[in-house]
Every structure is written in structure tokens, then in C-alpha cells.
C-alpha atoms as a PDB file:
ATOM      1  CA  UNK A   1     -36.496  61.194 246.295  1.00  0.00           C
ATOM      2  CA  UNK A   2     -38.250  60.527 249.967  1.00  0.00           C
ATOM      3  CA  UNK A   3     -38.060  56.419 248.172  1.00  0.00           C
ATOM      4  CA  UNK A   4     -34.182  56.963 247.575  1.00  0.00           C
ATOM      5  CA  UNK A   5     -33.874  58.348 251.449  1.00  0.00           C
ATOM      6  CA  UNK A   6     -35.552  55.748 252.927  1.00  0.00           C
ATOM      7  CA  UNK A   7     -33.915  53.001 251.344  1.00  0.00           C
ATOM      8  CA  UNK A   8     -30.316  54.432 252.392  1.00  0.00           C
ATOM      9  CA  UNK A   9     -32.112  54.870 255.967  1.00  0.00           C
ATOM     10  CA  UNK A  10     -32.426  51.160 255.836  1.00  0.00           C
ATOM     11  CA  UNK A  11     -29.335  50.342 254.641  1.00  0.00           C
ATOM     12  CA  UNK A  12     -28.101  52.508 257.022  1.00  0.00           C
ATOM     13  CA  UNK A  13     -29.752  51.076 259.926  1.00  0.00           C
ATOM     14  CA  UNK A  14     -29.194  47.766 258.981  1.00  0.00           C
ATOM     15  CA  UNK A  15     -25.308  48.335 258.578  1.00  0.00           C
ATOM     16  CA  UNK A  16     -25.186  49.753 261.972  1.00  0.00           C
ATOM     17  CA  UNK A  17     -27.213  46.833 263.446  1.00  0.00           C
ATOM     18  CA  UNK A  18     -24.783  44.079 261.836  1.00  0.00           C
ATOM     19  CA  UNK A  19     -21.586  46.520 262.772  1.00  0.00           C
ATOM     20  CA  UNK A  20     -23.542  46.129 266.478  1.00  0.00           C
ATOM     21  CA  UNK A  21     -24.038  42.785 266.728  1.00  0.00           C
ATOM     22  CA  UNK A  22     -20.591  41.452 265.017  1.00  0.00           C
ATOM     23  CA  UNK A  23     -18.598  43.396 267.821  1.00  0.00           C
ATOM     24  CA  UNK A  24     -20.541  41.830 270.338  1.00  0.00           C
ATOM     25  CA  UNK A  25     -20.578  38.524 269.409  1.00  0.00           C
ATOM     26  CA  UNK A  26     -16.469  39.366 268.823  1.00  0.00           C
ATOM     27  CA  UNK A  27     -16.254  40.413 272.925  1.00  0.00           C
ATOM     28  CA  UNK A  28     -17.901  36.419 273.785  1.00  0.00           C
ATOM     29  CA  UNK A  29     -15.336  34.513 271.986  1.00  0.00           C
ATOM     30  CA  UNK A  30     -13.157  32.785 274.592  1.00  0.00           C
ATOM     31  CA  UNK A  31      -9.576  35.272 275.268  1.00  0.00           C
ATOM     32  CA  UNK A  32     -11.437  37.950 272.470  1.00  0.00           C
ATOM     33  CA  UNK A  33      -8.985  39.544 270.708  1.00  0.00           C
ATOM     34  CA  UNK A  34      -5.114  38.292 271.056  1.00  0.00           C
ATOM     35  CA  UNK A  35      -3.901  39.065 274.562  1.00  0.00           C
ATOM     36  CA  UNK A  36      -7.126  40.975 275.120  1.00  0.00           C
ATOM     37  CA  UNK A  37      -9.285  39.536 278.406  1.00  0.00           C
ATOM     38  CA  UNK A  38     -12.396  37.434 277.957  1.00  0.00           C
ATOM     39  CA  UNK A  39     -15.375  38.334 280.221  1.00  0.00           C
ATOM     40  CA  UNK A  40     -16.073  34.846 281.029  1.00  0.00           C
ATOM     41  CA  UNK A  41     -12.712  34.513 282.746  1.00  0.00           C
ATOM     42  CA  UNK A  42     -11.657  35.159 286.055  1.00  0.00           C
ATOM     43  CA  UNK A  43      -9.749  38.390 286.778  1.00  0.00           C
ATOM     44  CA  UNK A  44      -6.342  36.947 288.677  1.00  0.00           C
ATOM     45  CA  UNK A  45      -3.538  38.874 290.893  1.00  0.00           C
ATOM     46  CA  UNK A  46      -0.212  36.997 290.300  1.00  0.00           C
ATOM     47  CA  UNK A  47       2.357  37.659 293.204  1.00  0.00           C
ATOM     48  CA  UNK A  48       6.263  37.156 293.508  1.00  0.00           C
ATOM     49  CA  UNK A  49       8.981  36.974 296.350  1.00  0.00           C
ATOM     50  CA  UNK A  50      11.360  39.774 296.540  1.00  0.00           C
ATOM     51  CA  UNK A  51      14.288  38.456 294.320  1.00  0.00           C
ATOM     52  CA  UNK A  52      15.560  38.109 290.699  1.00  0.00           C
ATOM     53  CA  UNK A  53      14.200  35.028 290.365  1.00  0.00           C
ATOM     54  CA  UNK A  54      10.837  34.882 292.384  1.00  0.00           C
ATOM     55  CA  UNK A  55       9.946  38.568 289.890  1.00  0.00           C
ATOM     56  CA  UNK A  56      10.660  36.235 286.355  1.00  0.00           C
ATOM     57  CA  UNK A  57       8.675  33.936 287.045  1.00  0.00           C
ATOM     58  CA  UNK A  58       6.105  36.104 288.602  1.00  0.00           C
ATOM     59  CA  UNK A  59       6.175  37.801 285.241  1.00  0.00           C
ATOM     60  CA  UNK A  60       5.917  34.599 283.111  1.00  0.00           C
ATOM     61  CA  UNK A  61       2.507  33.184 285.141  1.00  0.00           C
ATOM     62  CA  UNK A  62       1.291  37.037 283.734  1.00  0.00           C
ATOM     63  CA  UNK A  63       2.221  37.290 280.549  1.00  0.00           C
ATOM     64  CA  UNK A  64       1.342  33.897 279.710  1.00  0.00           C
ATOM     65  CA  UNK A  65      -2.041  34.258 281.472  1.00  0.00           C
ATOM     66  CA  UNK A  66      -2.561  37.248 279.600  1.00  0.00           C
ATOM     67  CA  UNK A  67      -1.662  35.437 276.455  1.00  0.00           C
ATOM     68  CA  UNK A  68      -4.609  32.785 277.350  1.00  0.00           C
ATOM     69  CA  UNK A  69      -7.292  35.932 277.921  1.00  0.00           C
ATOM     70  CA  UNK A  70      -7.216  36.773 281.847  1.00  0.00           C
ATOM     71  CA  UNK A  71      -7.138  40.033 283.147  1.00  0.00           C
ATOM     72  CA  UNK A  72      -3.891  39.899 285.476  1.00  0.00           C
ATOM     73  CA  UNK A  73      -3.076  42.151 288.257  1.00  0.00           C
ATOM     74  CA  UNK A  74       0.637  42.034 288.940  1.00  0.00           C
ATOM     75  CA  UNK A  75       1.698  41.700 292.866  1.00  0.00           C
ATOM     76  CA  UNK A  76       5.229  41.292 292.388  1.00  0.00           C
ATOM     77  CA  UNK A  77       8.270  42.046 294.891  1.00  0.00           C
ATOM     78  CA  UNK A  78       6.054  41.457 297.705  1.00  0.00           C
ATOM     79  CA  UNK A  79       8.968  40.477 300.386  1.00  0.00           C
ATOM     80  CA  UNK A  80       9.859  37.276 301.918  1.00  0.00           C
ATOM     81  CA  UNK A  81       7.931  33.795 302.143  1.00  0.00           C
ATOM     82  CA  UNK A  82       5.655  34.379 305.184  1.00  0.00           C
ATOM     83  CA  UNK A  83       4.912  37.635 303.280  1.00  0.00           C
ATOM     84  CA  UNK A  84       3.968  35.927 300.132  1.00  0.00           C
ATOM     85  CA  UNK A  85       1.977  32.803 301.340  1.00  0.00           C
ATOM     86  CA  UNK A  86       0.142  35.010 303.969  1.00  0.00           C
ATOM     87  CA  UNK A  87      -1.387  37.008 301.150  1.00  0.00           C
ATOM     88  CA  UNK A  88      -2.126  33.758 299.027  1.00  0.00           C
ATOM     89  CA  UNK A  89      -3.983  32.674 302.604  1.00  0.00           C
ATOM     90  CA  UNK A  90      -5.636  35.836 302.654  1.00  0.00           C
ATOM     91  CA  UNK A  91      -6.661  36.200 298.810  1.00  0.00           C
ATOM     92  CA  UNK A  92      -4.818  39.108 298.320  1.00  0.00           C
ATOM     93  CA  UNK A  93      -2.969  37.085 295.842  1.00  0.00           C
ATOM     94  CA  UNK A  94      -4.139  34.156 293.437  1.00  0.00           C
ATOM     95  CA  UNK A  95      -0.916  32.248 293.251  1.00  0.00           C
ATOM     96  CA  UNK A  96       2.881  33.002 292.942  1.00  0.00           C
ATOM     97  CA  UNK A  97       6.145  30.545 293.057  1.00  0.00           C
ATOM     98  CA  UNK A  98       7.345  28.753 295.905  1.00  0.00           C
ATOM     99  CA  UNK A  99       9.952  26.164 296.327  1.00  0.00           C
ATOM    100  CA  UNK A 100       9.389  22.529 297.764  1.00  0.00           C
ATOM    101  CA  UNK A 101      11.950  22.619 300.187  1.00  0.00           C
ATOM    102  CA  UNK A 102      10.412  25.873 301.422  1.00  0.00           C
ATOM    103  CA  UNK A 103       7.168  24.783 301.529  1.00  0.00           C
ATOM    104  CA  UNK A 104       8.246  21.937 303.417  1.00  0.00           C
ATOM    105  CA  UNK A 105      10.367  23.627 306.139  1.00  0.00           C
ATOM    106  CA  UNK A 106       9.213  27.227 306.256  1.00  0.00           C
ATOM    107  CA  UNK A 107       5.456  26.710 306.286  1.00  0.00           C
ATOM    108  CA  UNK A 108       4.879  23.430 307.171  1.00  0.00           C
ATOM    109  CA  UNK A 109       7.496  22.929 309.767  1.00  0.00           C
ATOM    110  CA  UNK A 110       8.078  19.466 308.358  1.00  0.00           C
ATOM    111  CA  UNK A 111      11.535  17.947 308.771  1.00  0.00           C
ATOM    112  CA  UNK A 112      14.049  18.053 305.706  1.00  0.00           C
ATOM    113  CA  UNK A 113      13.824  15.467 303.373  1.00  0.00           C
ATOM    114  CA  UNK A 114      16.582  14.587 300.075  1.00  0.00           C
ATOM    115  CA  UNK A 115      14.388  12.715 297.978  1.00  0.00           C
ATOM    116  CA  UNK A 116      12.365  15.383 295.646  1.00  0.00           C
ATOM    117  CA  UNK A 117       9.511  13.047 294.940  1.00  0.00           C
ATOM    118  CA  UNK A 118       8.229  12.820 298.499  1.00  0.00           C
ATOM    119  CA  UNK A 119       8.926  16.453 299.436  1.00  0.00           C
ATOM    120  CA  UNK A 120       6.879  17.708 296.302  1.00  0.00           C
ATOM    121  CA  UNK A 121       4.091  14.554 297.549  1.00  0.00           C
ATOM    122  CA  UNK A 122       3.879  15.785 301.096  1.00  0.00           C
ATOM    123  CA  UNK A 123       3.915  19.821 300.495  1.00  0.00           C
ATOM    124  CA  UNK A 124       1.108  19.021 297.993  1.00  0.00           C
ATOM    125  CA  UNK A 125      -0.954  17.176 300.635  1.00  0.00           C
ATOM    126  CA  UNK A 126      -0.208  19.260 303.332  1.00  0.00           C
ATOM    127  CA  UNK A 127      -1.248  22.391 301.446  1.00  0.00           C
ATOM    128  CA  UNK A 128      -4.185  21.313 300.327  1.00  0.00           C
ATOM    129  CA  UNK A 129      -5.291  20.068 303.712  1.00  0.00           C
ATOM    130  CA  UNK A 130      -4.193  22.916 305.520  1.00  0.00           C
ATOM    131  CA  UNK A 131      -4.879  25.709 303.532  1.00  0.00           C
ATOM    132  CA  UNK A 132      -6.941  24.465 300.242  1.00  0.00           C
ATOM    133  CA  UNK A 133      -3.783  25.283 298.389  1.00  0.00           C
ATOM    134  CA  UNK A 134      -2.580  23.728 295.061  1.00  0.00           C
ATOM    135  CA  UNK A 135       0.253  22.667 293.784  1.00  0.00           C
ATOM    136  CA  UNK A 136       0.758  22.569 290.252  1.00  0.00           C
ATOM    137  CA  UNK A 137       3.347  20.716 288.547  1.00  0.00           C
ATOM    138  CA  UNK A 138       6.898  21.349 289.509  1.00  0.00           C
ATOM    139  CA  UNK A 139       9.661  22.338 287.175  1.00  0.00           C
ATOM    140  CA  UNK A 140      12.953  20.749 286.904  1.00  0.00           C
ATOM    141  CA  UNK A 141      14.710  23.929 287.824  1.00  0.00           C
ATOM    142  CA  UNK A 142      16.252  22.880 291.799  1.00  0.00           C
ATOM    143  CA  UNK A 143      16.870  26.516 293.299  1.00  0.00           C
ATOM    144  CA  UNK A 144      18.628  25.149 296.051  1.00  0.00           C
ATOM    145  CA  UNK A 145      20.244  26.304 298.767  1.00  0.00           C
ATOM    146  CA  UNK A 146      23.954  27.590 298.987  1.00  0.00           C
ATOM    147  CA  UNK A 147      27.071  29.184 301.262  1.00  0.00           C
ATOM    148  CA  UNK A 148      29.019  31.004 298.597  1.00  0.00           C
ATOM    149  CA  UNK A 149      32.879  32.480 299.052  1.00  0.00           C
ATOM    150  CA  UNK A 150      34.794  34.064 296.409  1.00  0.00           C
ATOM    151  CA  UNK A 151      37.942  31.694 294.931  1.00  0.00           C
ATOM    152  CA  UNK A 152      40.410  34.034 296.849  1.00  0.00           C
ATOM    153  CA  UNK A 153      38.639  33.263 300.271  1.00  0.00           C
ATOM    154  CA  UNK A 154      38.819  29.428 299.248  1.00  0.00           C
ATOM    155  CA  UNK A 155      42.172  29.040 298.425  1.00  0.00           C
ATOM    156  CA  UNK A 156      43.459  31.202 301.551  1.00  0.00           C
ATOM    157  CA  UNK A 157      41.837  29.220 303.931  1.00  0.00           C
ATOM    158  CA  UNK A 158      41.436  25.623 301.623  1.00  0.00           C
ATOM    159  CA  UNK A 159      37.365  26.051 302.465  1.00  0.00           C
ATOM    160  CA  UNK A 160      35.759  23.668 299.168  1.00  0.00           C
ATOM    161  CA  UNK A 161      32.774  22.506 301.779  1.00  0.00           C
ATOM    162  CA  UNK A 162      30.440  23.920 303.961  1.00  0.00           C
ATOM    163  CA  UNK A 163      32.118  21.609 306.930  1.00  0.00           C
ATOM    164  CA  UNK A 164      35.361  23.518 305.722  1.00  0.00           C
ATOM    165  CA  UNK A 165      33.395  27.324 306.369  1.00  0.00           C
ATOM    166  CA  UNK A 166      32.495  25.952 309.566  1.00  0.00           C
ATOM    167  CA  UNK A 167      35.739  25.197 311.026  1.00  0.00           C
ATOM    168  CA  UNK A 168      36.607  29.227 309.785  1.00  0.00           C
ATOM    169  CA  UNK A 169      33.769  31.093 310.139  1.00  0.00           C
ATOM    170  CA  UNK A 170      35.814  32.290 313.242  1.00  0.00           C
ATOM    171  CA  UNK A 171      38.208  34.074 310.843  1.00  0.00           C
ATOM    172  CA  UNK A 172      35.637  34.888 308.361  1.00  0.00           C
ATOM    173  CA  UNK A 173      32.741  37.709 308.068  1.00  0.00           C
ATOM    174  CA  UNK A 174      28.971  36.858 306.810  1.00  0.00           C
ATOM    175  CA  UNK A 175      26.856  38.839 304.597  1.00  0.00           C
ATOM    176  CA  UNK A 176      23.387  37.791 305.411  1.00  0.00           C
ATOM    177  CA  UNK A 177      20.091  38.127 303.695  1.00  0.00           C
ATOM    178  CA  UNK A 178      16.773  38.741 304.881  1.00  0.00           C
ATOM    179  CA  UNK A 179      15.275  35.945 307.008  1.00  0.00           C
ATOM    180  CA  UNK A 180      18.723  33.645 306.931  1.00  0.00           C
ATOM    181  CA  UNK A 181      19.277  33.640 310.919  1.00  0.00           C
ATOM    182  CA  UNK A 182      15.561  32.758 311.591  1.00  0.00           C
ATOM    183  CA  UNK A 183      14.451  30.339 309.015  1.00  0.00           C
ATOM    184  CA  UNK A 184      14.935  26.480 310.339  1.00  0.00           C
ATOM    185  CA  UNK A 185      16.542  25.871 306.916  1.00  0.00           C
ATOM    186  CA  UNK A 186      18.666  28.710 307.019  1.00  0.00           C
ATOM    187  CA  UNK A 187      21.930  29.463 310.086  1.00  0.00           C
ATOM    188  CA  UNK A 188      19.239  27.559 312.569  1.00  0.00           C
ATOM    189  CA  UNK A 189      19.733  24.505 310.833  1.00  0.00           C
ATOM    190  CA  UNK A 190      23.581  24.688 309.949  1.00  0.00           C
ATOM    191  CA  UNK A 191      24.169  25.268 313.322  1.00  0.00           C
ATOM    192  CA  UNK A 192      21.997  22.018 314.404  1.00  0.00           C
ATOM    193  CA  UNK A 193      24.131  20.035 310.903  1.00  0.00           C
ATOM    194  CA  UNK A 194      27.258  21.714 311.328  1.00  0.00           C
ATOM    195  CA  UNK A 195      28.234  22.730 314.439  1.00  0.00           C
ATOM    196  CA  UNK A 196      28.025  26.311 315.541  1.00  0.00           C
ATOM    197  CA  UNK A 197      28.992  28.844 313.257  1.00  0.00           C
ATOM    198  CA  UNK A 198      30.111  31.797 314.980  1.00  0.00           C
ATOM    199  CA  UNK A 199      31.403  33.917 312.742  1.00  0.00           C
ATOM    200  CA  UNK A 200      33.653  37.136 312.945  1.00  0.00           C
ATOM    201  CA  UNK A 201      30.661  39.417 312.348  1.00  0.00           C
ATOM    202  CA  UNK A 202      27.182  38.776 310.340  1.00  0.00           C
ATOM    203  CA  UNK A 203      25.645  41.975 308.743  1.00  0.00           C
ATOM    204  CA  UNK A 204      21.967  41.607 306.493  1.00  0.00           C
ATOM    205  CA  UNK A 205      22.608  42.601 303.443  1.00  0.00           C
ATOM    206  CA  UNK A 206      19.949  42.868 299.905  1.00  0.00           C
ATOM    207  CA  UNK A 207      19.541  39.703 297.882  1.00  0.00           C
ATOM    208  CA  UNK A 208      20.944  42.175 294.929  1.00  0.00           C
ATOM    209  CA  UNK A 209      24.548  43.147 296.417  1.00  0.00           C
ATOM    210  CA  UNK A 210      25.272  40.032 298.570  1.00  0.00           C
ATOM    211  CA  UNK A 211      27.882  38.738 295.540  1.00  0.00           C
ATOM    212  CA  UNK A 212      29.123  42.453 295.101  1.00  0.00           C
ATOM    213  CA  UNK A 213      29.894  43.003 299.031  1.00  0.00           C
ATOM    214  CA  UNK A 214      31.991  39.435 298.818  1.00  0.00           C
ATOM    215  CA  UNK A 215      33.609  40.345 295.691  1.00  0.00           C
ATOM    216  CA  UNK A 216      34.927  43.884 296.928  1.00  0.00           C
ATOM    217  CA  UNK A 217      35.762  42.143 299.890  1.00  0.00           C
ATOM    218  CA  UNK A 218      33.560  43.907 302.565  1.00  0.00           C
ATOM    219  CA  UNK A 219      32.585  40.281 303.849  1.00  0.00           C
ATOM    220  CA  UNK A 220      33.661  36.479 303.088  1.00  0.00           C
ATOM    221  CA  UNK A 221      30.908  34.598 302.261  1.00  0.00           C
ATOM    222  CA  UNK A 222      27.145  34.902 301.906  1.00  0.00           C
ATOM    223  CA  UNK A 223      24.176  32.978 301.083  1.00  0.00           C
ATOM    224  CA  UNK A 224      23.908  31.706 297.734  1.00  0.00           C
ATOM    225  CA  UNK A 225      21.177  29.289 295.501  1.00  0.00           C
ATOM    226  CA  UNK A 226      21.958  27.333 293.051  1.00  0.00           C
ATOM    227  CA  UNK A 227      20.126  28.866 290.272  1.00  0.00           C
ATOM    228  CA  UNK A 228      21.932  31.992 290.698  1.00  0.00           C
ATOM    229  CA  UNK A 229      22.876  34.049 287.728  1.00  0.00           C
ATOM    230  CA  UNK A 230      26.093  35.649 289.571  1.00  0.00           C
ATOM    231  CA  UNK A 231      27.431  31.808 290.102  1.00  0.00           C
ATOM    232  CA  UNK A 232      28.636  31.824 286.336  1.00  0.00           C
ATOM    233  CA  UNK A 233      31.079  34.185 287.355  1.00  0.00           C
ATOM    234  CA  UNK A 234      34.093  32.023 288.120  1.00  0.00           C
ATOM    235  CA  UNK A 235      35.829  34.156 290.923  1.00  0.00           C
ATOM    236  CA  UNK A 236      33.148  32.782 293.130  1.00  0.00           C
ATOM    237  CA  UNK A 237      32.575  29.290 295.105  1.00  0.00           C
ATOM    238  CA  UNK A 238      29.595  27.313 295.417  1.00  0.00           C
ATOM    239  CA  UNK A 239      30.458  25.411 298.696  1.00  0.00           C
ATOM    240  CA  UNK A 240      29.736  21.339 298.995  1.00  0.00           C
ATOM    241  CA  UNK A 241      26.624  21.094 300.873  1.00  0.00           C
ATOM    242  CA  UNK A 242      28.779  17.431 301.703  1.00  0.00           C
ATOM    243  CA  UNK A 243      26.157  16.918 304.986  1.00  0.00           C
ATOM    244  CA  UNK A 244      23.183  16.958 302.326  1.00  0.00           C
ATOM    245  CA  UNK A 245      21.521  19.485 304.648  1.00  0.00           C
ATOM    246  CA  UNK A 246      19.154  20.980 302.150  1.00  0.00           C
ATOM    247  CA  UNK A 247      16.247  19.746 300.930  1.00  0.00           C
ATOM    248  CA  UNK A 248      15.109  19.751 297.041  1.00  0.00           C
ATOM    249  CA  UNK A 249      13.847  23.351 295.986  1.00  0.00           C
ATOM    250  CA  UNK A 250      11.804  22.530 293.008  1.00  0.00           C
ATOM    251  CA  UNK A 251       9.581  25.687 291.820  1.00  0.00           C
ATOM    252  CA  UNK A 252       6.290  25.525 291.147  1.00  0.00           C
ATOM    253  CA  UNK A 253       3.436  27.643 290.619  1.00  0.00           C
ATOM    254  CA  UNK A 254       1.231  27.280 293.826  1.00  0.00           C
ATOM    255  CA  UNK A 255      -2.588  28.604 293.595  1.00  0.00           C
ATOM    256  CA  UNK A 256      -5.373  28.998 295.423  1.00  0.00           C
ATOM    257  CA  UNK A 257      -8.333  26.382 295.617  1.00  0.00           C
ATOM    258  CA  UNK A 258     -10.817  28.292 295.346  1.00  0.00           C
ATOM    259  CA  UNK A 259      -9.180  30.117 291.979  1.00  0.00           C
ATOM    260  CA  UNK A 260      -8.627  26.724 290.283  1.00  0.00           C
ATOM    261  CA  UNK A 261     -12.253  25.496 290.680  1.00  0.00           C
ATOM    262  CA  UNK A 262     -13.269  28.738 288.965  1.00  0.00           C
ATOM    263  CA  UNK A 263     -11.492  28.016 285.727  1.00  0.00           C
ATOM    264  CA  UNK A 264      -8.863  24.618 286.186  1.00  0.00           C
ATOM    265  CA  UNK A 265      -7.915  26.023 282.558  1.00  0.00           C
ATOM    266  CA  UNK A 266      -5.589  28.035 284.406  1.00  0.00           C
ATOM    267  CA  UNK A 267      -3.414  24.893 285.512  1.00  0.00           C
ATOM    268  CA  UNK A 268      -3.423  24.001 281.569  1.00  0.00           C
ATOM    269  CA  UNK A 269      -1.339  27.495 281.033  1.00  0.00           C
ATOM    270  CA  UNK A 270       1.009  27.282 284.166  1.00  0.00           C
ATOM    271  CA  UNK A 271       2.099  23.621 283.402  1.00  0.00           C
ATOM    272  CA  UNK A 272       3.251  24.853 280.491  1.00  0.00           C
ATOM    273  CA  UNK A 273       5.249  27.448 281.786  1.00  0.00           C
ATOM    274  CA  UNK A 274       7.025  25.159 284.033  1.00  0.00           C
ATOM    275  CA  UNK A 275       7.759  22.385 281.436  1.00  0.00           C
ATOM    276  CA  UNK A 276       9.838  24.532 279.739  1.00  0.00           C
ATOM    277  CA  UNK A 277      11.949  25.772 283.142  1.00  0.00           C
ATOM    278  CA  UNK A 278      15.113  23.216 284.383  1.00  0.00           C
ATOM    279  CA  UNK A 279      18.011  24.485 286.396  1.00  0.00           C
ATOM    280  CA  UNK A 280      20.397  25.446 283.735  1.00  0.00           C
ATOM    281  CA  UNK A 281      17.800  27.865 281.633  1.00  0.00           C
ATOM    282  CA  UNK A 282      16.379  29.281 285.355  1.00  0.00           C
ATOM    283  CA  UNK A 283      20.599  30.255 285.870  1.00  0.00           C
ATOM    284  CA  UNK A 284      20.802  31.895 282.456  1.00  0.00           C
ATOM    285  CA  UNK A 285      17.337  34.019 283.025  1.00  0.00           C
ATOM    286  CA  UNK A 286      18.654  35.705 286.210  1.00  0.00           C
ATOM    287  CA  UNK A 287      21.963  36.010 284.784  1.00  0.00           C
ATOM    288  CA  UNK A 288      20.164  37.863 282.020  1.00  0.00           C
ATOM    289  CA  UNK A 289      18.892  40.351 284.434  1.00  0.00           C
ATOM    290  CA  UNK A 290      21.640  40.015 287.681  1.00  0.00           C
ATOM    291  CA  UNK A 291      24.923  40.347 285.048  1.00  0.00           C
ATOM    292  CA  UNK A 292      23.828  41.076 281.881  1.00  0.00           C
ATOM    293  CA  UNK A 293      21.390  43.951 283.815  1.00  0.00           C
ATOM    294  CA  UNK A 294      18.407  43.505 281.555  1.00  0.00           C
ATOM    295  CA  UNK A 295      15.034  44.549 282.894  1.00  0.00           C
ATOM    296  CA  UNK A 296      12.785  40.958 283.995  1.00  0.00           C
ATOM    297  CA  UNK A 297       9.978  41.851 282.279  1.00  0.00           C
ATOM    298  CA  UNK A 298      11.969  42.138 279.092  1.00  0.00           C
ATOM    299  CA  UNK A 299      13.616  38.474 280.234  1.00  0.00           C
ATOM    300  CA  UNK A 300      10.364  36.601 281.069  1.00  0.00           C
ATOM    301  CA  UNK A 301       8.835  37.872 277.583  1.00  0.00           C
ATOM    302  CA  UNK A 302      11.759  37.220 275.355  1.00  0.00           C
ATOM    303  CA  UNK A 303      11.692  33.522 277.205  1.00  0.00           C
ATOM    304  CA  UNK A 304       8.371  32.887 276.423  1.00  0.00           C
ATOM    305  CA  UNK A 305       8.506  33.989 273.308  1.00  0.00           C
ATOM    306  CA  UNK A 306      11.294  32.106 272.286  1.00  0.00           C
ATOM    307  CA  UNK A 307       9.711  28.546 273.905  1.00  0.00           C
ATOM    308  CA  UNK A 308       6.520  29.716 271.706  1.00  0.00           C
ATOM    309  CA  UNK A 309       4.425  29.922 274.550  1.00  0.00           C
ATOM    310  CA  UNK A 310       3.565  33.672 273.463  1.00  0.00           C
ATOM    311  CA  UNK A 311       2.713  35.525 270.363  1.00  0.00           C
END
């Protein structure tokens, strides 16, 4: 009897041991488990602007992350660009999406350029020099800038152009956003392109109602981008920007040196995020969430999904 006991002791033991030593050896595979971190990855805080667009993607660098076997930390809706890119300075954040254009005029004070190649070429440089800040690859989504009116507003006053606004912005009342009348490529600039626009009054208004307050008509026109979800709504105008004042705004994932010489794996992941982002789908993602009121997370999931760049 003591024989039989010590034998199942053994087996036991031995059970146990094996049971021990398969989980652990399970916990060092590279990601571990599906969508479960790895412990020889870096831990990584993803950040986002303060609109539609800036929180998708913010969510898509996470999930996919995730996906890959990082333990993420979501900084989304953090505010405006100086916000943003003073925390990726700072390492409060490891990376979030900017926009060439913005990169170029906002932070490095360059002047405006039209041809995306060399915008994208110089922000990368200057970046890196400046800051140790990458630039991954861009998408082919352009989230341009915009001056929007509603198609009542245009055919009253025959405004098609941003010249046109100019000539009636004496007639004609502004909804703002955040950081418009400071930014160099925001009234600053138009003024400097256009000729001064002085309208009838200029009130700041929330990325999320600026459409709705020009709509109801509680102001004439507002600022708009081109990847706008609202803009598929055909009572409103996307004005000619016929003085090519804005630059390109090509988004791309920007990151922090230090964070891509930990693991440049992380770049492999991101790229392939933005190869599958253009213009067109970037317009139907915040439609999904600015119209169609869907919640981002459930957008920027569904997307990936659907692209197969998440199980």
C-alpha cells in the first residue's frame, strides 16, 4: 500500500512539475497567448489629438499593437497639437498621429510647401534632428485643410472659393475651432494669402458641432478637412482652396527614438496600419462615428478586422 502511495506521489509530483514548466515556457513565447502581452516587449502609451479622426487612429496603433503582444496604455483625446507633441517630447506618450503639413508649419515653423514628397522628406529630417523623433511611413489619406459653408450660404452669396468667402466674410459669421486664429496655417495665414478676413463675428466652437452650428444656421462657415465624415452630406460646401494655400496633410504614425530602438518591430505593425488608410476609407471611418454615431473604438476594430490586420 505505502508502494502504491508513493508511486501516485511521483506521478503526482511529476505532473505538477511538467504542468509548471509548460506554463512557463508558454509566458516566453514572443506576444504569449493571442492579444495577450509578451514580457520581452516594451510596455507603450499610444496618444491621440482631440478629434474624430486623431481618436481612430489612436485606437488602431492600440489594438493592432495589442494584436502583435505589447502592453498599450491608451492616451487618447489629449487636446490640440502643441498638447500632443509636447507629451511625445516629454515621454509621456510613445507616439500618436500627426499630419505633414502640421508638422511642417505648426512645429517646425517651416514655410508651406505643395509638393507631399518634400514636406514628408523635410518633417522627417527635421524631427529627427530636433527632437530624435520618427516618422514612419505616411498613409495616402491627405486630411487637408478646409473653409466649409452650407449650399444655401453658397448660392446666396455665389461663394464656390475661398477668394469668394473672402470678399464676404463681411456679411458672413465664423464658427471657429480651437487653435484656428493662432496657428500660421490657420486665419494667420489666410489673412497673409487672402487678404484680410474680417468677418461679421468669429465665435470658437467644438470640432464635434462646428457642421451642426452652420447647418442650423447659428454661423456661415467654419473650418473644415478634407477627410471629414460630415462632408458626405451634400447640403454642405467644401470651398476651392484656388490660392493652393495649404500644404499636404498626410498622416502618419510619429514615435519616439528612443521607443523604436527598443523594439523597431513596432514600425513593422504601424506600417501596416497605414498601408491600408487613403483618403476615401479615412472619410468613411469618421463618417462611421460623426453621422452614423458609432462609438471609435467599435470603428477602428471593425476596420482592422475587416483589412485582416486583427484576429
Amino acid at each position: 500500500m505505502k508502494k502504491l502511495f508513493s508511486l501516485l506521489s511521483v506521478v503526482l509530483i511529476t505532473s505538477l512539475i511538467l504542468a509548471a514548466c509548460g506554463a512557463q515556457n508558454n509566458g516566453n513565447k514572443e506576444g504569449g497567448a493571442e492579444g495577450q502581452p509578451a514580457a520581452d516587449k516594451p510596455a507603450l502609451t499610444i496618444g491621440s489629438k482631440n478629434f474624430t479622426e486623431s481618436l481612430i487612429l489612436g485606437e488602431m496603433y492600440s489594438l493592432a499593437l495589442e494584436n502583435a503582444g505589447y502592453k498599450i496604455t491608451r492616451k487618447l483625446n489629449l487636446g490640440g497639437t502643441l498638447v500632443a507633441h509636447e507629451a511625445l517630447k516629454k515621454g509621456d506618450i510613445d507616439m500618436y498621429p500627426e499630419y505633414t503639413g502640421t508638422g511642417l508649419i505648426n512645429v517646425l515653423q517651416s514655410a508651406p510647401k505643395s509638393d507631399a514628397q518634400a514636406v514628408y522628406d523635410e518633417v522627417s529630417k527635421g524631427y529627427k534632428e530636433q527632437f530624435n523623433l520618427i516618422w514612419l511611413e505616411p498613409t495616402d489619406a491627405n486630411d487637408s485643410q478646409g473653409l466649409v459653408t452650407t449650399k444655401k450660404v453658397s448660392d446666396k452669396y455665389n461663394i464656390h472659393t475661398i477668394s469668394d468667402l473672402q470678399k464676404h466674410a463681411k456679411e458672413l459669421n465664423m464658427a471657429a475651432v480651437p487653435e484656428f486664429e493662432e496657428r500660421e496655417d490657420g486665419l494667420k495665414g489666410l489673412n497673409k494669402a487672402y487678404g484680410q478676413f474680417d468677418f461679421k463675428s468669429m465665435k470658437l466652437y467644438d470640432y464635434g458641432i462646428k457642421y451642426r452650428v452652420i447647418l442650423d444656421g447659428e454661423a456661415d462657415a467654419t473650418v473644415g478637412f478634407t477627410t471629414d465624415g460630415d462632408l458626405t452630406n451634400k447640403d454642405l460646401v467644401l470651398l476651392e482652396d484656388d490660392k493652393k494655400f495649404w500644404p499636404p496633410y498626410y498622416v502618419a504614425p510619429v514615435i519616439r527614438g528612443e521607443t523604436l530602438d527598443k523594439d523597431a518591430n513596432i514600425a513593422k505593425v504601424l506600417n501596416e496600419v497605414s498601408a491600408k488608410l487613403d483618403t476615401e476609407k479615412v472619410q468613411a471611418l469618421n463618417a462611421e462615428v460623426d453621422v452614423n454615431k458609432k462609438e471609435y473604438e467599435d470603428v477602428a476594430q471593425d476596420f482592422l478586422k475587416k483589412e485582416g490586420l486583427l484576429k
